[in-house]
PDB file of N, CA and C in Angstrom:
ATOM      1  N   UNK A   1     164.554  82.767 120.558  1.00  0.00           N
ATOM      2  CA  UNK A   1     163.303  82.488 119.883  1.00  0.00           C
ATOM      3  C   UNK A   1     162.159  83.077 120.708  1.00  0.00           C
ATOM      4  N   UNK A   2     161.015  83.126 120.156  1.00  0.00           N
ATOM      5  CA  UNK A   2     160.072  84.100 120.663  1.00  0.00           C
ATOM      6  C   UNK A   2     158.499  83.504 120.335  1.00  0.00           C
ATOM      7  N   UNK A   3     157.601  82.827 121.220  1.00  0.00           N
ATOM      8  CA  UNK A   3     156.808  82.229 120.373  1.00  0.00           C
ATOM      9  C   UNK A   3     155.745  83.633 120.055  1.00  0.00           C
ATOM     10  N   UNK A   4     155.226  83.972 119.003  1.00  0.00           N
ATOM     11  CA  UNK A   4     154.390  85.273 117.954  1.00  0.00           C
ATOM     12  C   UNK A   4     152.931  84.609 118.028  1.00  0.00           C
ATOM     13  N   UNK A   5     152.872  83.545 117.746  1.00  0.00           N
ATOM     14  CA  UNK A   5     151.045  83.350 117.769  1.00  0.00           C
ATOM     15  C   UNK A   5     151.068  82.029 118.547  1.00  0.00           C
ATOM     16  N   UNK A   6     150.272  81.719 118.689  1.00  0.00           N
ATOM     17  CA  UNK A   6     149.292  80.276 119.207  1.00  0.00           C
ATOM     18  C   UNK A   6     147.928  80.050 119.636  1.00  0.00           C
ATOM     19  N   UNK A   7     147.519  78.488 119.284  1.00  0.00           N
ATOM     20  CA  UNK A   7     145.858  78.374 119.544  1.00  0.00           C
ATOM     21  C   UNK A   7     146.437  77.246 120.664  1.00  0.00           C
ATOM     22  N   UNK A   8     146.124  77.210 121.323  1.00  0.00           N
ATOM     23  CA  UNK A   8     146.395  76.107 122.677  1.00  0.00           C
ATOM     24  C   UNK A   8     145.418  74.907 122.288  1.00  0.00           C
ATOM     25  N   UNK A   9     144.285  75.284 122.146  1.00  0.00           N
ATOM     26  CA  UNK A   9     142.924  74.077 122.077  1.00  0.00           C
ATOM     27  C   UNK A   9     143.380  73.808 120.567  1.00  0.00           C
ATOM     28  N   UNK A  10     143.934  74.225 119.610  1.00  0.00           N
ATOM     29  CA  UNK A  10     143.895  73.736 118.302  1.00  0.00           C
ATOM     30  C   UNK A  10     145.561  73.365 118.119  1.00  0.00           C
ATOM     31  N   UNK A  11     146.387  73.130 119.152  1.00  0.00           N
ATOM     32  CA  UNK A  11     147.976  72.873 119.149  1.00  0.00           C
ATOM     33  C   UNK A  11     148.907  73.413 118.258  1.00  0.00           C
ATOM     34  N   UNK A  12     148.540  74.293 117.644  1.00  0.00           N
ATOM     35  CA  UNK A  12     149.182  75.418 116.721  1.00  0.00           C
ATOM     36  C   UNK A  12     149.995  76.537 117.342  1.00  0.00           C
ATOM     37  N   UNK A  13     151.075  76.604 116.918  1.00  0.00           N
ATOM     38  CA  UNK A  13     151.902  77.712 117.329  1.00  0.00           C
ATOM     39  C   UNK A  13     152.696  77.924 116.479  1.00  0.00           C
ATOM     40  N   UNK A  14     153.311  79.525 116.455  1.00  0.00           N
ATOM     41  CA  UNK A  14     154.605  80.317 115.466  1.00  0.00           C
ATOM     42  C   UNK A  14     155.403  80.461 116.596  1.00  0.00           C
ATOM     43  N   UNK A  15     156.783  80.018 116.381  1.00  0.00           N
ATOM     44  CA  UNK A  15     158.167  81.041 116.675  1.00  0.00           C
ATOM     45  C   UNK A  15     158.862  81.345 115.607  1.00  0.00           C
ATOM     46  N   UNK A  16     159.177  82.207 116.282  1.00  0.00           N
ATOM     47  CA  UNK A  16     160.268  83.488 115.656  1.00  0.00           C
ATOM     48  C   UNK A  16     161.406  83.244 115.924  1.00  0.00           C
ATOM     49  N   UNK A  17     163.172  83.039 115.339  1.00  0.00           N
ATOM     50  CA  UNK A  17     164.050  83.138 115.564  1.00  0.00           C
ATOM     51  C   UNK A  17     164.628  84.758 115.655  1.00  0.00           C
ATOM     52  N   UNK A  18     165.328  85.220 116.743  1.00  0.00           N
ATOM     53  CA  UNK A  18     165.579  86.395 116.793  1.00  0.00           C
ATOM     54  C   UNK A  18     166.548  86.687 116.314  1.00  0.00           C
ATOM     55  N   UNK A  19     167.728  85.620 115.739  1.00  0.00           N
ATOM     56  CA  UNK A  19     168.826  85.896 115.449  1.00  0.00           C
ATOM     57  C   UNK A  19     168.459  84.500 114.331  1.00  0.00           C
ATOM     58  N   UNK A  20     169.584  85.260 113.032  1.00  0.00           N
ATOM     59  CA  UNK A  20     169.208  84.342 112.009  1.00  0.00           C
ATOM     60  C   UNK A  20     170.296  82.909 112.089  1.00  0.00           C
ATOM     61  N   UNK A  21     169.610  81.590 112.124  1.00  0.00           N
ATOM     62  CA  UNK A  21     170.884  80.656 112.557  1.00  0.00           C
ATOM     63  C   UNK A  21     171.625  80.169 110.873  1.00  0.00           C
ATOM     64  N   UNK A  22     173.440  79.837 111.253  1.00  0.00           N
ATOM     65  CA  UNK A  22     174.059  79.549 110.113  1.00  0.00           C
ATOM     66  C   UNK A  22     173.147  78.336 109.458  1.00  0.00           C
ATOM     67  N   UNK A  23     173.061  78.598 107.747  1.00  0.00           N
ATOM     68  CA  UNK A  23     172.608  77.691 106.960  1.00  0.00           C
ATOM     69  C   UNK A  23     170.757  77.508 107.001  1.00  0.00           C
ATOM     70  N   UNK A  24     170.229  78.254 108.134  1.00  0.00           N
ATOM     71  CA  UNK A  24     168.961  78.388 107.769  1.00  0.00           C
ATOM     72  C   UNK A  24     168.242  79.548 107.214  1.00  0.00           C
ATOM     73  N   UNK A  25     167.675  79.721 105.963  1.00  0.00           N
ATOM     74  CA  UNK A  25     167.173  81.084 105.716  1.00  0.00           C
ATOM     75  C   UNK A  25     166.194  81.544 106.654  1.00  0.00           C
ATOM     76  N   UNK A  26     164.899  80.736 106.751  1.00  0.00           N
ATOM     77  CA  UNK A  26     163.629  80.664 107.242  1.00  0.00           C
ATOM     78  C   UNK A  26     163.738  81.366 108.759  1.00  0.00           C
ATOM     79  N   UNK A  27     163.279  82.238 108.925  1.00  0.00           N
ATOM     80  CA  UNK A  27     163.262  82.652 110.441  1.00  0.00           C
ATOM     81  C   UNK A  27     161.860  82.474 111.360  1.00  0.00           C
ATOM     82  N   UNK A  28     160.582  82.167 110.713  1.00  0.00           N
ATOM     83  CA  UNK A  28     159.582  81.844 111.564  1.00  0.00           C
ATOM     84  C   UNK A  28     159.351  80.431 110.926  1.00  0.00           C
ATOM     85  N   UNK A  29     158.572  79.618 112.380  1.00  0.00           N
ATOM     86  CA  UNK A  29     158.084  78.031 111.634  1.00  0.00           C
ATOM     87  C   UNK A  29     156.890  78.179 112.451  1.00  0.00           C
ATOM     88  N   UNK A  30     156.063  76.944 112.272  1.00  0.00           N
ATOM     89  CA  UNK A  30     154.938  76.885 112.896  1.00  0.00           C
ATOM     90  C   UNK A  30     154.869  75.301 112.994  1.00  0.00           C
ATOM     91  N   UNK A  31     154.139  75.318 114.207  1.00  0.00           N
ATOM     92  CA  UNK A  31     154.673  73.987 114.501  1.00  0.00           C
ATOM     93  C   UNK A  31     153.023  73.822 114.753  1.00  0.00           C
ATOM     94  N   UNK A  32     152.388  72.021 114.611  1.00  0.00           N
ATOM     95  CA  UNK A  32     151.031  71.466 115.171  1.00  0.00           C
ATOM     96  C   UNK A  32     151.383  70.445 115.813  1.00  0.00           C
ATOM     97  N   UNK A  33     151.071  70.432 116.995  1.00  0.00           N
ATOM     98  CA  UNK A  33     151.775  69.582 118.021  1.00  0.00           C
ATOM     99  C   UNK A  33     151.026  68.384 117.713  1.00  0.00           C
ATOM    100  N   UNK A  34     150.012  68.214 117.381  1.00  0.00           N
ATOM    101  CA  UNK A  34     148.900  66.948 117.461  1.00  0.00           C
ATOM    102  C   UNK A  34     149.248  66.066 115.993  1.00  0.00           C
ATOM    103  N   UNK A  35     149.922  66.722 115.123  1.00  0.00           N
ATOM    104  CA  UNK A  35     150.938  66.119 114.114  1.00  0.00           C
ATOM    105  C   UNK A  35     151.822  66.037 114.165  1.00  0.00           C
ATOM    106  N   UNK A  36     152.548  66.289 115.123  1.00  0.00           N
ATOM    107  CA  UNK A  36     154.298  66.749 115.149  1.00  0.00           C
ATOM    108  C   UNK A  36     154.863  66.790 113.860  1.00  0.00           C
ATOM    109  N   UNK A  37     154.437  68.154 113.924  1.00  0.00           N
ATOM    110  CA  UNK A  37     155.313  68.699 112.457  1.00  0.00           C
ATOM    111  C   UNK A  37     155.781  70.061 112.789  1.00  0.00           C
ATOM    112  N   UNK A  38     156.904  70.555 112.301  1.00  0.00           N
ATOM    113  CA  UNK A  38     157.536  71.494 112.362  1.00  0.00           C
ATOM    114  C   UNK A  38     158.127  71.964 110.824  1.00  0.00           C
ATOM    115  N   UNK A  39     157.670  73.525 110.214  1.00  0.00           N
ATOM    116  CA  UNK A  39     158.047  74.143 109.177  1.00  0.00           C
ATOM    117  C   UNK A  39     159.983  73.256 109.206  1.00  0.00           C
ATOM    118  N   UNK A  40     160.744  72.867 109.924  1.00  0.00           N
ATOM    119  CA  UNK A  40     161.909  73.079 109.699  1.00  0.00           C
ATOM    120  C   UNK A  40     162.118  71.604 109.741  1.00  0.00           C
ATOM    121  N   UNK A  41     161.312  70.999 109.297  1.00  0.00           N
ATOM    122  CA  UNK A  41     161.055  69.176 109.203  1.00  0.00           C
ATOM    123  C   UNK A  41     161.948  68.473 110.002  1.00  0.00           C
ATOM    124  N   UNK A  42     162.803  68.918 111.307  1.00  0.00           N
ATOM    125  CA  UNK A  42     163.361  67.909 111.772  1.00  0.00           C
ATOM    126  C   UNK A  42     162.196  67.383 113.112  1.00  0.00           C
ATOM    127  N   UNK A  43     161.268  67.915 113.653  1.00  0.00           N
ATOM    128  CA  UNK A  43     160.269  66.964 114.168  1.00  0.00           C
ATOM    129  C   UNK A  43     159.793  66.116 113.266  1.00  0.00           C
ATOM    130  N   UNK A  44     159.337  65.944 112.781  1.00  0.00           N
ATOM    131  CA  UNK A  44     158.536  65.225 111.539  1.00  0.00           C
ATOM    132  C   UNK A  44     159.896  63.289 111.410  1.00  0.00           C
ATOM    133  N   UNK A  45     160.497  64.383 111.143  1.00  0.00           N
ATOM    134  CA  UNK A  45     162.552  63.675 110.113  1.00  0.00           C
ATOM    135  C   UNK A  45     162.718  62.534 111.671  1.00  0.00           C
ATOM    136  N   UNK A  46     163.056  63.262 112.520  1.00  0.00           N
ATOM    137  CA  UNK A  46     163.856  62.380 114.108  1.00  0.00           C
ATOM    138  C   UNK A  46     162.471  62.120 114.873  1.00  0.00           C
ATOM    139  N   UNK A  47     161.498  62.190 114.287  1.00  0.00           N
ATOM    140  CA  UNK A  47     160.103  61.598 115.489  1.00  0.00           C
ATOM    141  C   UNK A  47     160.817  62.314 117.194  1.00  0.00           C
ATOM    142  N   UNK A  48     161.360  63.801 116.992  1.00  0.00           N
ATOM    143  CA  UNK A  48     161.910  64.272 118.201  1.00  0.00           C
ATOM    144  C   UNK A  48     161.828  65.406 118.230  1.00  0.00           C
ATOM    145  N   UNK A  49     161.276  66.174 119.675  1.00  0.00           N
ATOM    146  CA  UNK A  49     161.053  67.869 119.000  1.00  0.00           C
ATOM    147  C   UNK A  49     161.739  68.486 119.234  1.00  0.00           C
ATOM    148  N   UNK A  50     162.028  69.469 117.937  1.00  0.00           N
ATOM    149  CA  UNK A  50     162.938  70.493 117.426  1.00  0.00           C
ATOM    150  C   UNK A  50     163.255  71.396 118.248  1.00  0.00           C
ATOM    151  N   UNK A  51     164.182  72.424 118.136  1.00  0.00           N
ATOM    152  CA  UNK A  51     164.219  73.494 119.151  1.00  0.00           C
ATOM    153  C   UNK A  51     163.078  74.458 119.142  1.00  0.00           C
ATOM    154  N   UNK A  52     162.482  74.342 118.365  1.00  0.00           N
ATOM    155  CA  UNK A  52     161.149  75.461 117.673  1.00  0.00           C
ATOM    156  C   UNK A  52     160.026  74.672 118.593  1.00  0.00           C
ATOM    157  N   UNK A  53     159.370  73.545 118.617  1.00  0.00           N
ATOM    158  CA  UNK A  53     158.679  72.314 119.253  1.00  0.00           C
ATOM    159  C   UNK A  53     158.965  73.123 120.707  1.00  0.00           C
ATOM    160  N   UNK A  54     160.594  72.762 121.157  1.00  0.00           N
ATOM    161  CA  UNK A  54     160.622  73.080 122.494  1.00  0.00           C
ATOM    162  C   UNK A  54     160.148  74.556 123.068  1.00  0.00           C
ATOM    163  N   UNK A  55     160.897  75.360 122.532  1.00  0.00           N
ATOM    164  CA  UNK A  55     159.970  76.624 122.794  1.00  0.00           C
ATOM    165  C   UNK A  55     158.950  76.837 122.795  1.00  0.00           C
ATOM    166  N   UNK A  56     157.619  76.450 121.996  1.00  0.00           N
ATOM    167  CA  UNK A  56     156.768  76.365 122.220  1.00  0.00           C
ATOM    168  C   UNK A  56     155.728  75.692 123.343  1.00  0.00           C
ATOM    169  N   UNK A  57     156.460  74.875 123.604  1.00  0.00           N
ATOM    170  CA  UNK A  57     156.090  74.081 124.804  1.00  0.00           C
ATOM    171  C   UNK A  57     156.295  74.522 125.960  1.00  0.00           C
ATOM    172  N   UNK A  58     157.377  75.156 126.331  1.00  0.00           N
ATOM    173  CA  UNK A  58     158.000  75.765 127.536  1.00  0.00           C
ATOM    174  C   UNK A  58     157.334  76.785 127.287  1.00  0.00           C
ATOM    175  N   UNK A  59     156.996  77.675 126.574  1.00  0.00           N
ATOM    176  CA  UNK A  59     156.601  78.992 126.310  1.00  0.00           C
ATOM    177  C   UNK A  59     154.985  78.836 126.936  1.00  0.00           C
ATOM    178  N   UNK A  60     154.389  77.986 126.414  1.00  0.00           N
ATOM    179  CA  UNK A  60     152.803  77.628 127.011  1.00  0.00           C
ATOM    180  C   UNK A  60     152.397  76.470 128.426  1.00  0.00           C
ATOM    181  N   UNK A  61     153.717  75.927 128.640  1.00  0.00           N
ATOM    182  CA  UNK A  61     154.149  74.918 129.931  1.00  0.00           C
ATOM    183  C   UNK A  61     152.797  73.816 129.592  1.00  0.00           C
ATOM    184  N   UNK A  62     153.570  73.153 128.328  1.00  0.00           N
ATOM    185  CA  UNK A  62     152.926  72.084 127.673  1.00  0.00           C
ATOM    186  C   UNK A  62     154.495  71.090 128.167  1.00  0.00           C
ATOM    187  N   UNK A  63     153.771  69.977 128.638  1.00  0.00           N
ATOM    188  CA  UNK A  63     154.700  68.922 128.769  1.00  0.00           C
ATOM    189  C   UNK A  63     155.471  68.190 127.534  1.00  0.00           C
ATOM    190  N   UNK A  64     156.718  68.470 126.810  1.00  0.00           N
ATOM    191  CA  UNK A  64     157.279  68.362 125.766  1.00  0.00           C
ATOM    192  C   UNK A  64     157.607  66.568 125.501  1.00  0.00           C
ATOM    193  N   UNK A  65     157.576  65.753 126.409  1.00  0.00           N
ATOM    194  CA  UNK A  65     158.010  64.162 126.802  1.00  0.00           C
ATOM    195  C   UNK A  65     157.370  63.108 125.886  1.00  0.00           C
ATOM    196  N   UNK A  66     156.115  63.755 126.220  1.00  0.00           N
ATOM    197  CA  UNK A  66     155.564  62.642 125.282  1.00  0.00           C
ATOM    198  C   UNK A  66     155.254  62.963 123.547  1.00  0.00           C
ATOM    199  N   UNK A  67     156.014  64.197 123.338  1.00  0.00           N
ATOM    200  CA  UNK A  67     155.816  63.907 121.805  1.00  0.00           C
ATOM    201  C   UNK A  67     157.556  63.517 121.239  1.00  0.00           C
ATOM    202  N   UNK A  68     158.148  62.749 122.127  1.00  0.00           N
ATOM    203  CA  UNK A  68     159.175  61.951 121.331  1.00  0.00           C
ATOM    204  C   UNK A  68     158.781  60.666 121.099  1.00  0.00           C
ATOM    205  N   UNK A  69     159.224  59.873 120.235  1.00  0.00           N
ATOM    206  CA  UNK A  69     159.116  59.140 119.916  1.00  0.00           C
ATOM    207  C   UNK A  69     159.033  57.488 120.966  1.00  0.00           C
ATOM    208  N   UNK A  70     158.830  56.464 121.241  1.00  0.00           N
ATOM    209  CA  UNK A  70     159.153  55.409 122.282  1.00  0.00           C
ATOM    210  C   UNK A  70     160.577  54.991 121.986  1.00  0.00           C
ATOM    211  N   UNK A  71     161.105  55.094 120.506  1.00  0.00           N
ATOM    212  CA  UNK A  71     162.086  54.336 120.717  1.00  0.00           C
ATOM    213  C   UNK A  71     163.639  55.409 121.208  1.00  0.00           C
ATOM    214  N   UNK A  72     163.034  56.910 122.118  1.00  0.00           N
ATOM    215  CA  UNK A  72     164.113  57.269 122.584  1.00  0.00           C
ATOM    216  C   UNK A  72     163.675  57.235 124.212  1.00  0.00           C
ATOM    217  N   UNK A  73     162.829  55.837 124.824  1.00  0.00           N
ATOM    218  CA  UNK A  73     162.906  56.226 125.669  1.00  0.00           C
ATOM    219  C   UNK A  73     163.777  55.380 126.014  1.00  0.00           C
ATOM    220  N   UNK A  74     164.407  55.232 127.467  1.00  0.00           N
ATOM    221  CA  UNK A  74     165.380  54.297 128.514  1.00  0.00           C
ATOM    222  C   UNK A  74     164.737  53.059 127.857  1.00  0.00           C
ATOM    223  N   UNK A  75     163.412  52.265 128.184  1.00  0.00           N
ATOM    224  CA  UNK A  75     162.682  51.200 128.220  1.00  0.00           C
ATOM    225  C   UNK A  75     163.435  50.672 126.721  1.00  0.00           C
ATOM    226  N   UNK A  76     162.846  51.305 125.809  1.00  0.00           N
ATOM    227  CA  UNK A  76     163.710  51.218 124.314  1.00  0.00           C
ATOM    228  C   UNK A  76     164.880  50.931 124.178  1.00  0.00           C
ATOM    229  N   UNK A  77     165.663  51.480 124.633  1.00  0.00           N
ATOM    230  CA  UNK A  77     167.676  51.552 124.744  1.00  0.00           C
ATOM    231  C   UNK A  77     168.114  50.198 125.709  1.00  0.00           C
ATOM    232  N   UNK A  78     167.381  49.888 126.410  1.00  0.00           N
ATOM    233  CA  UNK A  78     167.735  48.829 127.305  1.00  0.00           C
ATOM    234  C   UNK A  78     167.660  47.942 126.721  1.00  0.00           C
ATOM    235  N   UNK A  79     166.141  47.626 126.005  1.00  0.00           N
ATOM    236  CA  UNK A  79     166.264  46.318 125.506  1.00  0.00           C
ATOM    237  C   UNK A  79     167.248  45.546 124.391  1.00  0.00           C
ATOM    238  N   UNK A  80     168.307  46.908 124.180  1.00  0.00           N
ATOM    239  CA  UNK A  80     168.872  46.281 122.925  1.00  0.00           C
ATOM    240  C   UNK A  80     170.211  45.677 123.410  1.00  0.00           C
ATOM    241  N   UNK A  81     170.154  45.726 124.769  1.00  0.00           N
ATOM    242  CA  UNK A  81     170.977  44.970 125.685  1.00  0.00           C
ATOM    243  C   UNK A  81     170.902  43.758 126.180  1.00  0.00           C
ATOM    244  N   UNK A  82     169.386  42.908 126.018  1.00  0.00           N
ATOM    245  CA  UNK A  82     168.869  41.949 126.808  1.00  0.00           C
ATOM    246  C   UNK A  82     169.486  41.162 125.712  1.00  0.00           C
ATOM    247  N   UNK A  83     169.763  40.815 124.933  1.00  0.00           N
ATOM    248  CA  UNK A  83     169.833  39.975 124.365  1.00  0.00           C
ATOM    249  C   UNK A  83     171.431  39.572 124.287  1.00  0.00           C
ATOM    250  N   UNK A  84     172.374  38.255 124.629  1.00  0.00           N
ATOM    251  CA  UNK A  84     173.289  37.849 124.932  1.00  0.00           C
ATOM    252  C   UNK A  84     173.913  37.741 123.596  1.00  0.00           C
ATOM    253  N   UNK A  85     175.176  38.427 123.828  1.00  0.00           N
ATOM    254  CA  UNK A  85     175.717  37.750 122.939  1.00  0.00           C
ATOM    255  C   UNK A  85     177.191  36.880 122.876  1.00  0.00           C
ATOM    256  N   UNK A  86     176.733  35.914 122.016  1.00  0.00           N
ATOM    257  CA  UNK A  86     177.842  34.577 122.281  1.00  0.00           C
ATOM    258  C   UNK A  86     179.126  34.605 121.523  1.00  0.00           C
ATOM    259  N   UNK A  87     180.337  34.269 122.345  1.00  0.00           N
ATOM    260  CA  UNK A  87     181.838  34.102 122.039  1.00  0.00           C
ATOM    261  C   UNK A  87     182.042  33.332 120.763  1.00  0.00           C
ATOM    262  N   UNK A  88     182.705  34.096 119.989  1.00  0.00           N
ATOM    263  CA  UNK A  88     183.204  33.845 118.735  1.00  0.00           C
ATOM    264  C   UNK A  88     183.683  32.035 119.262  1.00  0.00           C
ATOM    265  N   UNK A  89     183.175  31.183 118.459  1.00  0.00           N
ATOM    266  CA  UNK A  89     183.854  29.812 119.233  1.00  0.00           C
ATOM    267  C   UNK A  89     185.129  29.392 118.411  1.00  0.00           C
ATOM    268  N   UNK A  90     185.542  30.270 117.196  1.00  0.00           N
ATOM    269  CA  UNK A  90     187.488  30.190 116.763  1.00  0.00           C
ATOM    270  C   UNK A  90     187.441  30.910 116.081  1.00  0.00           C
ATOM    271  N   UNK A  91     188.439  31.542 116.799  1.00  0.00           N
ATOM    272  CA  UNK A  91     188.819  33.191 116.439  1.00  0.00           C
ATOM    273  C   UNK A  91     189.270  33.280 114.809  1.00  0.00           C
ATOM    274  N   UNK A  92     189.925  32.005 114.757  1.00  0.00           N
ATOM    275  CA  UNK A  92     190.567  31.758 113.485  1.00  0.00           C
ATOM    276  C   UNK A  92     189.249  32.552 112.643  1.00  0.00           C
ATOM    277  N   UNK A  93     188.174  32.212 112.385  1.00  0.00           N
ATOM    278  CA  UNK A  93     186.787  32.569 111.910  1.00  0.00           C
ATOM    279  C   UNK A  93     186.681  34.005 111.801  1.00  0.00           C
TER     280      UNK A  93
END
């Protein structure tokens, strides 16, 4: 991928796929970071950025972390552990 345009102050950017991937026609997207949206709707879809998202970010050494979502961080995943859970009291059940 190849990022082709961007406004840094306006969070807008194009990449280019250089090679066409199976099952996608579309070879350029454009992504607005300050919406997280991506032409190829899986930022938008998984509140998580796309491979298109990532390139762009790495491409301009924009910190990519905080446009996922909270509930993929550690803090999130843990808590669905705190909570105990209690022994079947007859199995028969």
């Amino acid at each position: 991928m190849r990022v082709t345009h961007y406004d840094r102050r306006a969070s807008v950017f194009s990449v280019k796929e250089m090679k066409p991937v199976d099952g996608w026609s579309q070879t350029s997207y454009h992504i607005h970071l300050t919406a997280c949206t991506c032409d190829c709707g899986l930022f938008q879809s998984l509140h998580y950025p796309c491979r298109h998202t990532l390139k762009a970010c790495v491409a301009t050494s924009i910190k990519w972390g905080h446009f996922a979502d909270p509930v993929y961080k550690m803090a999130s995943i843990f808590k669905v552990y705190e909570i105990e859970f209690l022994p079947i009291p007859n199995e028969k059940m």
